[in-house]
Structure formats: structure tokens, C-alpha cells
PDB file of N, CA and C in Angstrom:
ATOM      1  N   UNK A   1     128.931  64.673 119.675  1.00  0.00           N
ATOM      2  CA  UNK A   1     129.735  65.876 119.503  1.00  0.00           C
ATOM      3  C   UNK A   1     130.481  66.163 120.798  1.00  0.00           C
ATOM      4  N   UNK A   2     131.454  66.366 120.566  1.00  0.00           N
ATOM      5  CA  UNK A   2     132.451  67.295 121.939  1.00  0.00           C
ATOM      6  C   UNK A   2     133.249  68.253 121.460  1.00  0.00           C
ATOM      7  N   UNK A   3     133.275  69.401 122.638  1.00  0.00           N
ATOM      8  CA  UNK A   3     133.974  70.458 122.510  1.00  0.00           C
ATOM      9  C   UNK A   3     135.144  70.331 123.465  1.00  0.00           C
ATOM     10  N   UNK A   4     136.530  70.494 123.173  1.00  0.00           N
ATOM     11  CA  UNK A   4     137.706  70.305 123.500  1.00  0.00           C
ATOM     12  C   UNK A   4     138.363  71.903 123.340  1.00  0.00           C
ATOM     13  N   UNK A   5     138.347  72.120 124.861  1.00  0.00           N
ATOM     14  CA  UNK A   5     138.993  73.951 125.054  1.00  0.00           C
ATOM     15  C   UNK A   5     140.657  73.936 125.563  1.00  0.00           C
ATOM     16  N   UNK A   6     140.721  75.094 124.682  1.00  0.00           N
ATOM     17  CA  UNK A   6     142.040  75.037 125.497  1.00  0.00           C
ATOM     18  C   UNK A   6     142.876  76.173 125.980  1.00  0.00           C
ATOM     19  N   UNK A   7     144.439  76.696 126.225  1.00  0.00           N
ATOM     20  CA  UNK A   7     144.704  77.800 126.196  1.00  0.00           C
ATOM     21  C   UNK A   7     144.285  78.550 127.462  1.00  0.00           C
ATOM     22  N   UNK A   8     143.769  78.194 128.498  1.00  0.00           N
ATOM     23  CA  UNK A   8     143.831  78.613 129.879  1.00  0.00           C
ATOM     24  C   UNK A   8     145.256  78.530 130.287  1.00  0.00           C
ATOM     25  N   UNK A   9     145.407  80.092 131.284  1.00  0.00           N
ATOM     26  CA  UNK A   9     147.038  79.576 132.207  1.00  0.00           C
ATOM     27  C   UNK A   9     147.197  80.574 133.508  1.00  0.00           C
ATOM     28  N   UNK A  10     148.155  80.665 133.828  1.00  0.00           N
ATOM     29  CA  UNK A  10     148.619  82.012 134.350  1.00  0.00           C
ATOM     30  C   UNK A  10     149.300  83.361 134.070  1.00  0.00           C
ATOM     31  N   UNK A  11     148.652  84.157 134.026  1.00  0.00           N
ATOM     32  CA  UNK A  11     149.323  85.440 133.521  1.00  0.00           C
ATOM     33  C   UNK A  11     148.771  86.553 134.398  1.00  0.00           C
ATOM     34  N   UNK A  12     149.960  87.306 134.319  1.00  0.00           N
ATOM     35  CA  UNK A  12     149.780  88.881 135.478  1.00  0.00           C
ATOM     36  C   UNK A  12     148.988  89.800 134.873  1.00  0.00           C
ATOM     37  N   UNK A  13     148.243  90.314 135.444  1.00  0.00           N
ATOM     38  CA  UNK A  13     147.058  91.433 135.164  1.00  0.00           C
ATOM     39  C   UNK A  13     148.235  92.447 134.042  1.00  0.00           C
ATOM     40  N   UNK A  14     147.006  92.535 133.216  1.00  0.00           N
ATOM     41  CA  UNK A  14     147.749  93.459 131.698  1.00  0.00           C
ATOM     42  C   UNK A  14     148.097  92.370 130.581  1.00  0.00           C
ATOM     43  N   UNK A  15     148.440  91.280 131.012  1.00  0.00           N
ATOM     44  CA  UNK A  15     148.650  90.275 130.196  1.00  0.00           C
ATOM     45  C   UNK A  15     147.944  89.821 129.080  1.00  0.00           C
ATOM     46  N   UNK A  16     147.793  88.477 128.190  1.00  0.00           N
ATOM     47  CA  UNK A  16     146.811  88.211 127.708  1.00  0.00           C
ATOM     48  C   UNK A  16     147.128  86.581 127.250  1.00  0.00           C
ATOM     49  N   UNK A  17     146.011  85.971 126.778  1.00  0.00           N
ATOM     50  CA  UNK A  17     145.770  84.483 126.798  1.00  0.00           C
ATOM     51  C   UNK A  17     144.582  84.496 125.324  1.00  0.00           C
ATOM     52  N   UNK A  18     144.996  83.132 124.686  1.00  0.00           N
ATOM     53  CA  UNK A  18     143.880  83.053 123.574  1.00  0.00           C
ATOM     54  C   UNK A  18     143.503  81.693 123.704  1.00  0.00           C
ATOM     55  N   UNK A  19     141.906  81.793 124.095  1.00  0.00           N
ATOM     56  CA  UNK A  19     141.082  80.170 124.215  1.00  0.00           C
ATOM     57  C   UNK A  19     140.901  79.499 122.855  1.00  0.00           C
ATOM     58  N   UNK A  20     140.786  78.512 122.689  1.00  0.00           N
ATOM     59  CA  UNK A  20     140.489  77.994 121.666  1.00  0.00           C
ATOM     60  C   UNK A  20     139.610  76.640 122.232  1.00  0.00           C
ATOM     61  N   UNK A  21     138.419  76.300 121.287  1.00  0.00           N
ATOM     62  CA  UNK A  21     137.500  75.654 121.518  1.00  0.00           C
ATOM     63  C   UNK A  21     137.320  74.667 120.123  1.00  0.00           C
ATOM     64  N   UNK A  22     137.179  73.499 119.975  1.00  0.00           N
ATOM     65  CA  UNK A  22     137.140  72.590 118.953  1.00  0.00           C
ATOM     66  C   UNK A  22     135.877  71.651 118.881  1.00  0.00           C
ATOM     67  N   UNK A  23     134.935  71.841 117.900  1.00  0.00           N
ATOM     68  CA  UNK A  23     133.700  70.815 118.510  1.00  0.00           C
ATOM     69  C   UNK A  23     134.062  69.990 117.136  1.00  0.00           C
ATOM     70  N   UNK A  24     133.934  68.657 117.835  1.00  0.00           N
ATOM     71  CA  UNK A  24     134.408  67.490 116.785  1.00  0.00           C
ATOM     72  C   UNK A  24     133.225  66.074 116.483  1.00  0.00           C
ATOM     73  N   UNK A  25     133.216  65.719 115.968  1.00  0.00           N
ATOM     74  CA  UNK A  25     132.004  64.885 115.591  1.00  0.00           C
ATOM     75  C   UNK A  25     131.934  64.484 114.514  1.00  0.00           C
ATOM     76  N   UNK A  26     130.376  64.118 114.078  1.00  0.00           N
ATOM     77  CA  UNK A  26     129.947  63.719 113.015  1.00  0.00           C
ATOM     78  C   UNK A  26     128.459  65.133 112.793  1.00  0.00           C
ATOM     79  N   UNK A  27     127.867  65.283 111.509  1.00  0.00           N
ATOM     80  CA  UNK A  27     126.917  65.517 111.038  1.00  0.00           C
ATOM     81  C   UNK A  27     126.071  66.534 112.027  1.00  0.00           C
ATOM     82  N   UNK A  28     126.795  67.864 112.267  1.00  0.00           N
ATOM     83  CA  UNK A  28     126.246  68.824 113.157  1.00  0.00           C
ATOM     84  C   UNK A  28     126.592  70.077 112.116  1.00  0.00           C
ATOM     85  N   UNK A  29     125.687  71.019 112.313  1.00  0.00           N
ATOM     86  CA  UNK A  29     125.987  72.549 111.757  1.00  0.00           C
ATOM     87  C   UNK A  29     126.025  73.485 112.946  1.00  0.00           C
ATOM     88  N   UNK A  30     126.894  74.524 112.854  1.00  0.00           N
ATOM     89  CA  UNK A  30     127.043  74.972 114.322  1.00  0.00           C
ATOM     90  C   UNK A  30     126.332  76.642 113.424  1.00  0.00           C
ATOM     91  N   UNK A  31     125.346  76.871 114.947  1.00  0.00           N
ATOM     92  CA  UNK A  31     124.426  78.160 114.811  1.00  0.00           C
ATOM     93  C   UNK A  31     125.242  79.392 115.825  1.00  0.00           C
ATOM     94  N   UNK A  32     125.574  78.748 116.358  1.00  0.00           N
ATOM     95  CA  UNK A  32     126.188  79.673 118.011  1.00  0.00           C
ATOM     96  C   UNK A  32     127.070  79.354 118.763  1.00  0.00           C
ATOM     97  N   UNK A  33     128.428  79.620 118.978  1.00  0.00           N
ATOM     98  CA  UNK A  33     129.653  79.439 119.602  1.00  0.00           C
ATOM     99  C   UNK A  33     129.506  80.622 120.768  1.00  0.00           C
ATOM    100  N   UNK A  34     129.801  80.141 122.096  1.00  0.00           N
ATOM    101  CA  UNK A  34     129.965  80.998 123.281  1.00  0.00           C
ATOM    102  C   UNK A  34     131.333  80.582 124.174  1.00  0.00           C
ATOM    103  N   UNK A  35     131.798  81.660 124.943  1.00  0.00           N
ATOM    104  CA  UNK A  35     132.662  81.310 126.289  1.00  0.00           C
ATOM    105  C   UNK A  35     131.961  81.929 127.279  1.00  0.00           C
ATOM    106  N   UNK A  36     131.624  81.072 128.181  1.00  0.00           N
ATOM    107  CA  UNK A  36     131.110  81.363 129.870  1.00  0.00           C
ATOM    108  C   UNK A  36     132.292  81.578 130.860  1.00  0.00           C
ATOM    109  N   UNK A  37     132.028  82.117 131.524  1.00  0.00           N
ATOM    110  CA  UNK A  37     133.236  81.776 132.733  1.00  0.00           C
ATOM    111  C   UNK A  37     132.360  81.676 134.202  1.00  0.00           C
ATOM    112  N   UNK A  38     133.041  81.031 135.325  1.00  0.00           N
ATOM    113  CA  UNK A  38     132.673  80.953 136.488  1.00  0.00           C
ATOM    114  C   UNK A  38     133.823  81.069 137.415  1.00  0.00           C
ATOM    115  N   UNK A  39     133.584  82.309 138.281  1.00  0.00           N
ATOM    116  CA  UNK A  39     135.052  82.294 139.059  1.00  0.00           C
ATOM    117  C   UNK A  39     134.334  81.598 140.117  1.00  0.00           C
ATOM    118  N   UNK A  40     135.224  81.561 141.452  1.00  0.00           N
ATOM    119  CA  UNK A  40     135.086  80.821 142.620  1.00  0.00           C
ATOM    120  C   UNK A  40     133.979  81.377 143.562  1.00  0.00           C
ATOM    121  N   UNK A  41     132.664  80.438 143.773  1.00  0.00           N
ATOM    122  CA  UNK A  41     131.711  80.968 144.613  1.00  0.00           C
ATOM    123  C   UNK A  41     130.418  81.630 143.883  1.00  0.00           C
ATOM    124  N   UNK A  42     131.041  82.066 142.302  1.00  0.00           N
ATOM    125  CA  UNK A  42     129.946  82.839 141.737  1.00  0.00           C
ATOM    126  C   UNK A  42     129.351  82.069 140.494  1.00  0.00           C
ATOM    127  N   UNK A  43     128.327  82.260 140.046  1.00  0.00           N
ATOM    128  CA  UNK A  43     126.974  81.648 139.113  1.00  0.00           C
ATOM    129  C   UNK A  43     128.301  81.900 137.912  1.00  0.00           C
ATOM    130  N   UNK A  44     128.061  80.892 136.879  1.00  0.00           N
ATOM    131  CA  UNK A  44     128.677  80.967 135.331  1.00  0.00           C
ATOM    132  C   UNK A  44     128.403  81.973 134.634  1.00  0.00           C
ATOM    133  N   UNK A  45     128.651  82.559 134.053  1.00  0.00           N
ATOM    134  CA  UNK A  45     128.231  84.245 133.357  1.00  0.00           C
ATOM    135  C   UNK A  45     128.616  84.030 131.995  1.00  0.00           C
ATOM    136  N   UNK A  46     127.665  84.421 131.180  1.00  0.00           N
ATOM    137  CA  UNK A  46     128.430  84.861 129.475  1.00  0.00           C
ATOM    138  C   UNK A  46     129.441  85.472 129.445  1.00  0.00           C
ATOM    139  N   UNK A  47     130.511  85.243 128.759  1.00  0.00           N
ATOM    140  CA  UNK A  47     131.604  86.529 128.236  1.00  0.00           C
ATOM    141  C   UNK A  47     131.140  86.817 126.541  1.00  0.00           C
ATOM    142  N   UNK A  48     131.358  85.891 125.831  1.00  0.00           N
ATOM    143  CA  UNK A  48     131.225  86.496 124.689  1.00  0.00           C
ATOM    144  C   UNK A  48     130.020  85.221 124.182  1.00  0.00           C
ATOM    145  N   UNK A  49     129.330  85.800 122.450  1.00  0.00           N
ATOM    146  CA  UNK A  49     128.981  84.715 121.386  1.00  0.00           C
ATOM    147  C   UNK A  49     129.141  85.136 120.406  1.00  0.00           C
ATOM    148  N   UNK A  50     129.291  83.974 119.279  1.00  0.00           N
ATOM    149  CA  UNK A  50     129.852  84.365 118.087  1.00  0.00           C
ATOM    150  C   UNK A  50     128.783  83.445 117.290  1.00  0.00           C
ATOM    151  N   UNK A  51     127.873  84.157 116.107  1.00  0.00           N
ATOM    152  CA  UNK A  51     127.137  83.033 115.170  1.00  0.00           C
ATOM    153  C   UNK A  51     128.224  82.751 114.314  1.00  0.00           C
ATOM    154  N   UNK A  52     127.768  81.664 113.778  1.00  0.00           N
ATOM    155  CA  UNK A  52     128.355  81.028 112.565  1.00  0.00           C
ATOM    156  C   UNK A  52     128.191  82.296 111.343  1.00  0.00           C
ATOM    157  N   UNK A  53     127.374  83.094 110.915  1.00  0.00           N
ATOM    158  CA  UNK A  53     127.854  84.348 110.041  1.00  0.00           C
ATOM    159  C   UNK A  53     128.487  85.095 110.782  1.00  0.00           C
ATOM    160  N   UNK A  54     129.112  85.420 112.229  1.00  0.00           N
ATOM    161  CA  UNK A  54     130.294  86.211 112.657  1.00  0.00           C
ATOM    162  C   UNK A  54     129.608  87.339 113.596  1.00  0.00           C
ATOM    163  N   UNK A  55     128.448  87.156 113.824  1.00  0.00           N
ATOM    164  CA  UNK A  55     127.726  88.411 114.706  1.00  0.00           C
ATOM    165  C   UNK A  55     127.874  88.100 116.201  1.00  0.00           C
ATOM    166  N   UNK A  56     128.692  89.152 116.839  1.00  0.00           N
ATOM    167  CA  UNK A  56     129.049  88.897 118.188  1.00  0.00           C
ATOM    168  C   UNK A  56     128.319  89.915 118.698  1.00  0.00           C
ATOM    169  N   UNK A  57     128.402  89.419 120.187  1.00  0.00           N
ATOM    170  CA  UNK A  57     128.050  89.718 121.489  1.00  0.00           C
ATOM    171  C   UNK A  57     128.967  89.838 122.674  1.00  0.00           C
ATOM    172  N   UNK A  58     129.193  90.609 123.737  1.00  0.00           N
ATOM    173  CA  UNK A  58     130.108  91.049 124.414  1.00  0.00           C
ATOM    174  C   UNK A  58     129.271  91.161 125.994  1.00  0.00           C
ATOM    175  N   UNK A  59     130.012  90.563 127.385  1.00  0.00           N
ATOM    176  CA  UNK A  59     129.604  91.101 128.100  1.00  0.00           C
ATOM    177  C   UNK A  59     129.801  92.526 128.260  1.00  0.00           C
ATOM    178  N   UNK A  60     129.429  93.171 128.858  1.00  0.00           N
ATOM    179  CA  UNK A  60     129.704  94.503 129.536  1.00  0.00           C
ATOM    180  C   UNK A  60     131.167  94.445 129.905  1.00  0.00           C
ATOM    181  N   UNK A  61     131.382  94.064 130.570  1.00  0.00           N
ATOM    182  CA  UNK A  61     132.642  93.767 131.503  1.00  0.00           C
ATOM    183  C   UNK A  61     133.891  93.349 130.755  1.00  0.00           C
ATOM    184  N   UNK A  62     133.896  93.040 129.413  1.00  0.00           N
ATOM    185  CA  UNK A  62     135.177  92.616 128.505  1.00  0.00           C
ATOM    186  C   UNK A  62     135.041  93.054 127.248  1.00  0.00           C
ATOM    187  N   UNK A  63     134.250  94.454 126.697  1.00  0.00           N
ATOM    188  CA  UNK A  63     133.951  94.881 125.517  1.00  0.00           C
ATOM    189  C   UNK A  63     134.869  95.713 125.890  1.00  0.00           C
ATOM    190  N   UNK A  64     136.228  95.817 124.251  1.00  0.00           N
ATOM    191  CA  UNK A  64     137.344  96.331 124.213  1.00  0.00           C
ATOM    192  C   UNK A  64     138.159  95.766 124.816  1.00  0.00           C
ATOM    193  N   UNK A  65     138.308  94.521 125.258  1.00  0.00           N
ATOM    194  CA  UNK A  65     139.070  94.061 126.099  1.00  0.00           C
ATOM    195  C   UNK A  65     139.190  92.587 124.901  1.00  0.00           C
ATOM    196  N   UNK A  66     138.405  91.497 125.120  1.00  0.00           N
ATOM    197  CA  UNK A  66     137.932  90.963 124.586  1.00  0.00           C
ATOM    198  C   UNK A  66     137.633  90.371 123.137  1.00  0.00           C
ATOM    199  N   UNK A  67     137.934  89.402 122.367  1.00  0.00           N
ATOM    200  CA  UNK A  67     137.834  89.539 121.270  1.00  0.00           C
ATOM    201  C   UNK A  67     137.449  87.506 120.265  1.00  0.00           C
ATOM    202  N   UNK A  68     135.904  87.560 120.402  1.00  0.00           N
ATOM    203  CA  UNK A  68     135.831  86.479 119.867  1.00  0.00           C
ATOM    204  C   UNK A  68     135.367  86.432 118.652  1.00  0.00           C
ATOM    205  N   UNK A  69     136.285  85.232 117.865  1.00  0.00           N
ATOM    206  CA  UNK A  69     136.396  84.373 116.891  1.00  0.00           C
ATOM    207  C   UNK A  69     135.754  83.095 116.186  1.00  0.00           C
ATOM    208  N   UNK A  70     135.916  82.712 115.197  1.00  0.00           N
ATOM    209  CA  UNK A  70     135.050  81.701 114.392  1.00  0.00           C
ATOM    210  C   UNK A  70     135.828  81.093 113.357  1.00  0.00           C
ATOM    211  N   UNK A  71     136.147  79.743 113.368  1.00  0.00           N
ATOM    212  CA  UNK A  71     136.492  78.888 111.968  1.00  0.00           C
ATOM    213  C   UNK A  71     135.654  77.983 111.692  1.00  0.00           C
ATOM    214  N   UNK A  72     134.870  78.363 110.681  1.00  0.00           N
ATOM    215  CA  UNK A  72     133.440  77.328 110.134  1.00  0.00           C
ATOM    216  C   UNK A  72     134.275  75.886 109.863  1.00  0.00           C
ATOM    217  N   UNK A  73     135.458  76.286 109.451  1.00  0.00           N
ATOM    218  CA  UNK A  73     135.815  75.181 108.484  1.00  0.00           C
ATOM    219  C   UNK A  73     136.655  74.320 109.123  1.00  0.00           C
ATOM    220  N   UNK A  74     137.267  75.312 110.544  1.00  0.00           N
ATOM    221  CA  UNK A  74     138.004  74.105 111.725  1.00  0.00           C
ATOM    222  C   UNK A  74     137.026  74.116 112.388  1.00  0.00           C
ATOM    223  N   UNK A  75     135.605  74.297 112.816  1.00  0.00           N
ATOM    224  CA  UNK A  75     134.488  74.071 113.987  1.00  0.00           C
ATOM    225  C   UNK A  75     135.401  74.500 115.187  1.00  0.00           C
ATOM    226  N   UNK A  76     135.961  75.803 115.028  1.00  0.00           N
ATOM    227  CA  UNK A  76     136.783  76.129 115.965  1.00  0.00           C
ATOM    228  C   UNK A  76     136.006  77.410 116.758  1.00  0.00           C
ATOM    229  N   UNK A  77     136.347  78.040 117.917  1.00  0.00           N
ATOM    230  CA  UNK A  77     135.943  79.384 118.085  1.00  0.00           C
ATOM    231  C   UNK A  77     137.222  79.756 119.015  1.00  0.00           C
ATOM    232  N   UNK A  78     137.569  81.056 119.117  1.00  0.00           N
ATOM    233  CA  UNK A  78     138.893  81.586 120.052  1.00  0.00           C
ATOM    234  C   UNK A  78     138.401  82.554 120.474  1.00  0.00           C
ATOM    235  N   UNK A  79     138.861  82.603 121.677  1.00  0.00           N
ATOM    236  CA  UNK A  79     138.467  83.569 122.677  1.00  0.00           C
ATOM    237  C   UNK A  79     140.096  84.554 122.768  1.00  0.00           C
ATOM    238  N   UNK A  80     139.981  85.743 122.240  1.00  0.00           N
ATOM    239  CA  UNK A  80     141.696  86.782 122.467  1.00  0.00           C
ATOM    240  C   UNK A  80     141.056  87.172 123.724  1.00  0.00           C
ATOM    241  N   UNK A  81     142.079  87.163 124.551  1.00  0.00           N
ATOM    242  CA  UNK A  81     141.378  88.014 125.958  1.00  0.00           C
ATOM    243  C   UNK A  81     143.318  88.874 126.176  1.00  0.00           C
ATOM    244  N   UNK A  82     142.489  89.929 126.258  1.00  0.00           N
ATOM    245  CA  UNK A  82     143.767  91.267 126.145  1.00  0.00           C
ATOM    246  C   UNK A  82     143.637  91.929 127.604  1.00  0.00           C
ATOM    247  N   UNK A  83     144.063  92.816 127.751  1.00  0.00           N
ATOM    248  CA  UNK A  83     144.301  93.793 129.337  1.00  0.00           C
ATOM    249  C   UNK A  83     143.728  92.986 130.436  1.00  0.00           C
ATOM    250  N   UNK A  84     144.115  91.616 130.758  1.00  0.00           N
ATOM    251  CA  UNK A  84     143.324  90.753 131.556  1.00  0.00           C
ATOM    252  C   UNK A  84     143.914  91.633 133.012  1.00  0.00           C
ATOM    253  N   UNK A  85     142.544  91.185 134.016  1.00  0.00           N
ATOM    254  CA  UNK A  85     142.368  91.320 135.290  1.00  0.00           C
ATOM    255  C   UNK A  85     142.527  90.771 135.775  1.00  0.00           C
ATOM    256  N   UNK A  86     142.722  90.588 137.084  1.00  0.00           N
ATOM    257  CA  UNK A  86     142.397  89.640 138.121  1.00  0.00           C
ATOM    258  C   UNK A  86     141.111  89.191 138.493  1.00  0.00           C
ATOM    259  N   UNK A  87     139.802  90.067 138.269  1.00  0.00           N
ATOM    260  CA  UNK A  87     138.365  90.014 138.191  1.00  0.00           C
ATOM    261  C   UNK A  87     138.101  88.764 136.905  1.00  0.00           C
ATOM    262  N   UNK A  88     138.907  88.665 136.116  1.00  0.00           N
ATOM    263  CA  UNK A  88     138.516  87.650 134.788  1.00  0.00           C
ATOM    264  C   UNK A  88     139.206  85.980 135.260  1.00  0.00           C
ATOM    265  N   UNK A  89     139.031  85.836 136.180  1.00  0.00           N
ATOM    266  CA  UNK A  89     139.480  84.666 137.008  1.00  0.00           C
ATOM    267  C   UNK A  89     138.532  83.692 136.775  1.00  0.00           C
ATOM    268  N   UNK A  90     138.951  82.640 136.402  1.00  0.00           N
ATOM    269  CA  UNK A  90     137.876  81.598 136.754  1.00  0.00           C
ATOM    270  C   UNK A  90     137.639  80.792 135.469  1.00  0.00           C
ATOM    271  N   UNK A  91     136.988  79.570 135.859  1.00  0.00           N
ATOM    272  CA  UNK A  91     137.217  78.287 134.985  1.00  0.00           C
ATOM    273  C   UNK A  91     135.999  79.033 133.828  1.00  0.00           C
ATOM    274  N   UNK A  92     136.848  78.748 131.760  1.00  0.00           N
ATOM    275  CA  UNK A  92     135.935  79.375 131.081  1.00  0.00           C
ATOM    276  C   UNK A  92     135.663  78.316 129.870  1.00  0.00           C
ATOM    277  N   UNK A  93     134.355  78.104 130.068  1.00  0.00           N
ATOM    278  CA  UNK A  93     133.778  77.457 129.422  1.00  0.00           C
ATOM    279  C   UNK A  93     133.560  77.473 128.216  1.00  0.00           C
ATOM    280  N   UNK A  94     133.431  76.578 126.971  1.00  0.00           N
ATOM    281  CA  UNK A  94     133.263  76.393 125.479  1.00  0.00           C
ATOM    282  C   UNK A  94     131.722  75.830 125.555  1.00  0.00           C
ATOM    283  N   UNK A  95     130.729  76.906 124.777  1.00  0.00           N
ATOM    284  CA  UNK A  95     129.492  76.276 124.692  1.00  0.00           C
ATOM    285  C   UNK A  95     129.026  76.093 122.760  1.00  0.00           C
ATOM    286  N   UNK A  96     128.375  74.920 122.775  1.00  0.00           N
ATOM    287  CA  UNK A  96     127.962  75.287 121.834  1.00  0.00           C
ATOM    288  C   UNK A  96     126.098  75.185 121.026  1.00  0.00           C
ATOM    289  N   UNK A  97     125.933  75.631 120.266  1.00  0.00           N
ATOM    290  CA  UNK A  97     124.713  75.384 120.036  1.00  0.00           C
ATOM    291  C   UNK A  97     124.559  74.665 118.399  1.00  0.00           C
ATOM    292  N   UNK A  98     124.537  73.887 118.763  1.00  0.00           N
ATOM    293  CA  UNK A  98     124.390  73.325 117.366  1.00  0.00           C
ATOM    294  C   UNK A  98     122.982  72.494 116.715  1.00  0.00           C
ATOM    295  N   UNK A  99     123.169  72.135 115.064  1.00  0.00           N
ATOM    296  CA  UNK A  99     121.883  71.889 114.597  1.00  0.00           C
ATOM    297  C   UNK A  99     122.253  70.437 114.132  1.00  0.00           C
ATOM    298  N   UNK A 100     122.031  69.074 114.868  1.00  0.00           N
ATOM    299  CA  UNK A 100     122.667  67.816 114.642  1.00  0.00           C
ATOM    300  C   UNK A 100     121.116  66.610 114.515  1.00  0.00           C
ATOM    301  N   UNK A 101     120.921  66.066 113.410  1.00  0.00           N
ATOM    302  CA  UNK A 101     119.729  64.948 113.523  1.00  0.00           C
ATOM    303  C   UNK A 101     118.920  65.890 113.817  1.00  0.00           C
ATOM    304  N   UNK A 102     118.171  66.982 113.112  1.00  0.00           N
ATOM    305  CA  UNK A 102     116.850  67.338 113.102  1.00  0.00           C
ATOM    306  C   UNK A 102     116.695  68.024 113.889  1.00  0.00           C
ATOM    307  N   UNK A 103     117.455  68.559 115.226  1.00  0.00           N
ATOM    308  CA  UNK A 103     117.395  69.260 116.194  1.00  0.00           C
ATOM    309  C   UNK A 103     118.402  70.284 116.669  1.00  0.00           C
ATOM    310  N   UNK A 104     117.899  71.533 116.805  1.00  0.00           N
ATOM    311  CA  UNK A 104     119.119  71.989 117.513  1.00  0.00           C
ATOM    312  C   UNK A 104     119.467  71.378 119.516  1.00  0.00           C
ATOM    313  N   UNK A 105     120.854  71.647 119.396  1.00  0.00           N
ATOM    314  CA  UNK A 105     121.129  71.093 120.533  1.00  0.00           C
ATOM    315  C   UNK A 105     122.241  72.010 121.477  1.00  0.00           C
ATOM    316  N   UNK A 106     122.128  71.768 122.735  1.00  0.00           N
ATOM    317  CA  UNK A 106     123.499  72.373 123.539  1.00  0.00           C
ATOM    318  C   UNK A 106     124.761  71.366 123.579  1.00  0.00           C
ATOM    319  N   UNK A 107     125.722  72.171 123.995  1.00  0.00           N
ATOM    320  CA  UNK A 107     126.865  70.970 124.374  1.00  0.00           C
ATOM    321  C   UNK A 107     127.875  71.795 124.830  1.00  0.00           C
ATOM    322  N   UNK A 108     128.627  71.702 125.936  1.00  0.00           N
ATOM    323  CA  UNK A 108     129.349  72.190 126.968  1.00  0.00           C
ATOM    324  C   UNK A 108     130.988  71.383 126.804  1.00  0.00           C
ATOM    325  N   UNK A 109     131.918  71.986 126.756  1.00  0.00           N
ATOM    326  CA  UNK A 109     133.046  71.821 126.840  1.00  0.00           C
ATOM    327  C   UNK A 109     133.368  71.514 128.051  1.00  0.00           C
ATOM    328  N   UNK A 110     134.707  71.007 128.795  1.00  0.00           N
ATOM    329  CA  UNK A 110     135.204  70.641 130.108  1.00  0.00           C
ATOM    330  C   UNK A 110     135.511  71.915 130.619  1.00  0.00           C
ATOM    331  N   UNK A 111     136.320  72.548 130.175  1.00  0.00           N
ATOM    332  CA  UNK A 111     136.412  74.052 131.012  1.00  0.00           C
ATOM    333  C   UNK A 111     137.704  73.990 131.083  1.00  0.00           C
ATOM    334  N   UNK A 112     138.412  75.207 130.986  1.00  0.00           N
ATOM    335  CA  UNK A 112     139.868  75.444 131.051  1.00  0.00           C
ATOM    336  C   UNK A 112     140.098  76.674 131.887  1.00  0.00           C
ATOM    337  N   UNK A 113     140.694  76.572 133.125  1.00  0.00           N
ATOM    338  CA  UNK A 113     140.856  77.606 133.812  1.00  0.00           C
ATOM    339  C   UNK A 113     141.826  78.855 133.451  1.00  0.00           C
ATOM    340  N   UNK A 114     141.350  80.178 133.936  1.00  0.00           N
ATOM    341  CA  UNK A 114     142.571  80.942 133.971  1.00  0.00           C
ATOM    342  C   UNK A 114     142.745  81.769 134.794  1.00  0.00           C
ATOM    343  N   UNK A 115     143.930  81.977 135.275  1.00  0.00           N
ATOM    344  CA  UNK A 115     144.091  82.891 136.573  1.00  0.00           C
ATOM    345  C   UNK A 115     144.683  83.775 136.165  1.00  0.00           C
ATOM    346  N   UNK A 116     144.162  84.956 136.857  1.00  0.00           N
ATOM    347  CA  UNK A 116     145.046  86.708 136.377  1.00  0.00           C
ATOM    348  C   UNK A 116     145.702  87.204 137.931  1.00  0.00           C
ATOM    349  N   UNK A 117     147.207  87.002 137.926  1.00  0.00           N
ATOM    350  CA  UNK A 117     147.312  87.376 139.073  1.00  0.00           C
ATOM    351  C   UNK A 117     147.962  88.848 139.191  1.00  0.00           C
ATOM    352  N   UNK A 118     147.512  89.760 140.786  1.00  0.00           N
ATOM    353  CA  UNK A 118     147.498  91.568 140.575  1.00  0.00           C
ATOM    354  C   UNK A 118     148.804  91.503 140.781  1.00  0.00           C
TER     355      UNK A 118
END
């Protein structure tokens, strides 16, 4: 399985950007779609998760701001990110959790950066 992200760029604080994440394969059911981010110097942090029935989760820091998505049927997930900051900086990760050969499993996307400049 791989997850292929995309939709990172540059945009001025107030702006907005939509991630999109693609997990492609063979013979996986997906339980849990996430975006992490890690800006420069600091630990990777949750931003959002989305189950496969649509029940999200929000950091603190991007609820109302923020807005993640789910296509069962493209194995897709999108990240809307609205009134962006300059604080929302940093390379954001596609995670996923999936149920493939008898096991559930992790699997991490390459990462697509985005910069919010003030």
C-alpha cells in the first residue's frame, strides 16, 4: 500500500490550500485516515482524523479552521485548510490505518509541505 499526498504550496496568511491523500494498492480496508504536520525543529503533531464512517477529530489549534474529508470509494482523504497562519507551517503528513492480510496496519505518506507566509 502507498499513500500519495498532495496540494501543499505557498499562500499568505488568510489564504487557503486543500490536501489530498490517495492510498493505492491491493486488498486493504481503510479504518482511519489522518494529517500530521511537523514544522521546523518541532515533534509531528495530529491535525485532524477521519474514520471510514466519517467521525472526525480536530486539533485544538485548527477546529473551525480546518476541515477533513473521506472518499471510501477513491481511498482518498482531503484536508480544506481555511484562515491559514503562518503557525500552520510545516511538512503535512498522510497517515493511514488500515486493515490488509489479517492485520491492521500503519502507513505514512511522503509529506507535502506548506508554507503560510505573514
Amino acid at each position: 500500500v502507498q499513500l500519495q499526498a498532495s496540494g501543499g504550496g505557498l499562500v499568505q496568511a488568510g489564504g487557503s490550500l486543500r490536501l489530498s491523500c490517495v492510498a493505492s494498492g491491493s486488498s486493504f480496508t481503510i479504518n482511519t485516515m489522518a494529517w500530521y504536520r511537523q514544522a521546523p525543529g518541532k515533534e509531528r503533531e495530529l491535525v485532524a482524523t477521519i474514520t471510514s464512517g466519517g467521525l472526525t477529530n480536530y486539533a485544538d489549534s485548527v477546529k473551525g479552521r480546518f476541515t477533513i474529508s473521506i472518499d471510501n470509494g477513491k481511498n482518498t482523504v482531503y484536508l480544506q485548510m481555511n484562515t491559514l497562519k503562518p503557525a500552520d507551517t510545516g511538512v503535512h503528513y498522510c497517515h493511514a490505518y488500515l486493515w490488509r492480510n489479517g492485520l491492521f496496519r500503519n502507513y505514512w505518506g511522503q509529506g507535502t509541505q506548506v508554507t503560510v507566509s505573514s
